[in-house]
N, C-alpha and C. Protein backbone atom coordinates (compact mmCIF):
# COMPACT_ATOMS: atom_id res chain seq x y z
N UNK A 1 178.52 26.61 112.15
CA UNK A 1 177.68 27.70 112.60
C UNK A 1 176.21 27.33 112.35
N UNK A 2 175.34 27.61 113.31
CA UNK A 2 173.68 27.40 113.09
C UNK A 2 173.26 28.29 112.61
N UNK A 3 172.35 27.86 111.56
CA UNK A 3 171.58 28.61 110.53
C UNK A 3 170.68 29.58 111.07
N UNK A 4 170.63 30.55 110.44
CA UNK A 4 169.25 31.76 111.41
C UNK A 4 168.15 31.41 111.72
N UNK A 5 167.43 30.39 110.73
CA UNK A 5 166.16 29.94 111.41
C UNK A 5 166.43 28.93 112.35
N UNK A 6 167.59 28.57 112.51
CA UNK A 6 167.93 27.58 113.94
C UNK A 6 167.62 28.56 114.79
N UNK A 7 168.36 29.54 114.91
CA UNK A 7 168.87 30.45 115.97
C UNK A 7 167.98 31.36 116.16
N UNK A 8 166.88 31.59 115.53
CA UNK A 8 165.39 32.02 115.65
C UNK A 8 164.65 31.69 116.59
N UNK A 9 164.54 29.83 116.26
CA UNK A 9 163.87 28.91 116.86
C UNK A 9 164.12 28.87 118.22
N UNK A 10 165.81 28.54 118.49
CA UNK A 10 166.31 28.17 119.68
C UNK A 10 165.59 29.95 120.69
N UNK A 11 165.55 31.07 120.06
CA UNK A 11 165.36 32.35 120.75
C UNK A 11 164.15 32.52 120.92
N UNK A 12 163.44 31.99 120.41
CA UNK A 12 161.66 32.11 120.20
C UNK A 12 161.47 31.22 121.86
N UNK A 13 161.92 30.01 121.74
CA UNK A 13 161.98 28.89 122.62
C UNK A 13 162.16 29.45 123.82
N UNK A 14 163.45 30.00 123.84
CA UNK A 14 164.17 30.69 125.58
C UNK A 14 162.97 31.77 126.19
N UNK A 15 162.80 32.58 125.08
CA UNK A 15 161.75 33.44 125.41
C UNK A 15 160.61 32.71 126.29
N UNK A 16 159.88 31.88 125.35
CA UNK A 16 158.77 31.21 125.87
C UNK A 16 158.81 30.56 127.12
N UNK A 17 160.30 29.94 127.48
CA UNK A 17 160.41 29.18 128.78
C UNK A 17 160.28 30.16 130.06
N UNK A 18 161.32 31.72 129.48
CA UNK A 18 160.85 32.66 130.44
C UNK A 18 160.20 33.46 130.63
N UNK A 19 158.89 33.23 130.12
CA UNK A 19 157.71 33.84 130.49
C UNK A 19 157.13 32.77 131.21
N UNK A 20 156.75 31.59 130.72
CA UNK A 20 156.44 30.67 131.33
C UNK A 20 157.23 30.68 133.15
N UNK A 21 158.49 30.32 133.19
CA UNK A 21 158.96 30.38 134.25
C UNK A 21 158.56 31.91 135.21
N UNK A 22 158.69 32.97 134.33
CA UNK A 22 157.85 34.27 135.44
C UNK A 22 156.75 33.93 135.73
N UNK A 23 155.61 33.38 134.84
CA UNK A 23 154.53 33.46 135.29
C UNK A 23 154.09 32.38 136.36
N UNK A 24 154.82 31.42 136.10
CA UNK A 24 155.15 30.16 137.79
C UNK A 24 155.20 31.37 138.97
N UNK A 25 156.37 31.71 138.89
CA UNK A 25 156.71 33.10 139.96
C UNK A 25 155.71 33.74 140.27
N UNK A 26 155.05 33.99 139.41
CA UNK A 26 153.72 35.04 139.51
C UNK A 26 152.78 34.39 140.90
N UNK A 27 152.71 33.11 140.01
CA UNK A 27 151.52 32.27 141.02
C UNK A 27 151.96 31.82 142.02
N UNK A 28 153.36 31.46 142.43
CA UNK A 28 153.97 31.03 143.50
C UNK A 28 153.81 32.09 144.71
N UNK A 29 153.77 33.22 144.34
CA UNK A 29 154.70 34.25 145.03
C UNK A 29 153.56 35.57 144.71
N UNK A 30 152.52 35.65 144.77
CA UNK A 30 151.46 36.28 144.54
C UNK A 30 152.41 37.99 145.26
N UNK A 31 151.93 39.42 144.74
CA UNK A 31 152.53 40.46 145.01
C UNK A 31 151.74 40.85 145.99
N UNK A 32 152.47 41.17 146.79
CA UNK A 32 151.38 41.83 148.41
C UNK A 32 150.60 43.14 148.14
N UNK A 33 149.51 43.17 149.18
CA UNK A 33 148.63 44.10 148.76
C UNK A 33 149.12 45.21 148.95
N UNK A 34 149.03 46.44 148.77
CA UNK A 34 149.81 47.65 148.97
C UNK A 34 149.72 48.32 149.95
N UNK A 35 150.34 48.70 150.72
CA UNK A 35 149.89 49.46 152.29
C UNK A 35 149.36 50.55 151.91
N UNK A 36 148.37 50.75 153.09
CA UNK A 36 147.82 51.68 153.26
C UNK A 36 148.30 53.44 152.56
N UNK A 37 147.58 54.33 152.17
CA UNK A 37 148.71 55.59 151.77
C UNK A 37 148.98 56.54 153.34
N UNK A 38 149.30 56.98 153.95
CA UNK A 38 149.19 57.85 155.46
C UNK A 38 149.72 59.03 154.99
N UNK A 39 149.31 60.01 155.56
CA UNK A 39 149.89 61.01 155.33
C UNK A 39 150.82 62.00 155.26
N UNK A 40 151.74 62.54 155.22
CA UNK A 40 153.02 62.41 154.57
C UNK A 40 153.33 63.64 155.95
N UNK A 41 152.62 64.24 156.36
CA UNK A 41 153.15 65.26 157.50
C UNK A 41 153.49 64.45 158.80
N UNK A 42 153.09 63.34 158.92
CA UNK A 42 153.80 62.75 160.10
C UNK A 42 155.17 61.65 159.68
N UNK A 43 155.97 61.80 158.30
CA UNK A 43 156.87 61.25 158.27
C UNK A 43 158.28 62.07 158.23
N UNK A 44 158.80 61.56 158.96
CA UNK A 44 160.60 62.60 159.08
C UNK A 44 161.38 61.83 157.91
N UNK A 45 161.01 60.96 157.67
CA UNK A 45 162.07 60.31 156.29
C UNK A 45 161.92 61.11 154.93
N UNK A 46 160.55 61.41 154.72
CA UNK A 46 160.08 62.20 153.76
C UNK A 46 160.76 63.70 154.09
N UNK A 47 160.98 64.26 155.25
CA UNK A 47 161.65 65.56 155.48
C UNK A 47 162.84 65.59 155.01
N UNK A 48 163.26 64.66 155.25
CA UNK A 48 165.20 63.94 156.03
C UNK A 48 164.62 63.85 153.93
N UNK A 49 164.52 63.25 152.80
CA UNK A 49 164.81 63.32 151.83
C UNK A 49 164.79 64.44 151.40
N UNK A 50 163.44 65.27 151.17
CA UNK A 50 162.94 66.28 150.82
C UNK A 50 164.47 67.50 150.84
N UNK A 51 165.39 67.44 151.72
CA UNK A 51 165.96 68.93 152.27
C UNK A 51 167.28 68.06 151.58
N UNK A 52 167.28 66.83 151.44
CA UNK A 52 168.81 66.29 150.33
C UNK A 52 168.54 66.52 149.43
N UNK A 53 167.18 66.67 148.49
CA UNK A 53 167.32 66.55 147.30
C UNK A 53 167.32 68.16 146.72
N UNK A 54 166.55 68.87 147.93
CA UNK A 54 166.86 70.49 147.83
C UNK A 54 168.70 70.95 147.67
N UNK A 55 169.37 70.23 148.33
CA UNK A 55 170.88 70.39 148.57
C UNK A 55 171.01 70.11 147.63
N UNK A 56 171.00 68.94 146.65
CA UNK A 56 171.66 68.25 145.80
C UNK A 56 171.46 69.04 144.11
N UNK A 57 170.19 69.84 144.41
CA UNK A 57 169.66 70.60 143.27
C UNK A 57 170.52 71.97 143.56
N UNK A 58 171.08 72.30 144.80
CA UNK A 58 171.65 73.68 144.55
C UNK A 58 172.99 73.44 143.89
N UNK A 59 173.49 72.07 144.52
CA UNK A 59 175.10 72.03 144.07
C UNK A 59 175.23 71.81 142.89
């Protein structure tokens, strides 16, 4: 069996590789800019949810 400060070490390590490896991701793969906000009276999806989640709160 490996000793705790092995098993410290080896966890300290994994950690570090995956931050390292997200932050590759980060720079590879930059996050898109955010769309525009529009206004919410010309969307039917927002209706079409809005009247399920009214249903779902009565039942």
């Amino acid at each position: 069996m490996l000793s705790p400060h092995i098993v410290s070490a080896l966890l300290a390590q994994r950690e570090a590789d995956l931050e390292r490896r997200a932050e590759l991701a980060r720079l590879r793969h930059p996050e898109p800019e955010p769309e525009p906000v529009t206004s919410p009276t010309g969307s039917r999806r927002t209706a079409r949810h809005r009247g399920r989640r009214r249903h779902l709160r009565l039942v």
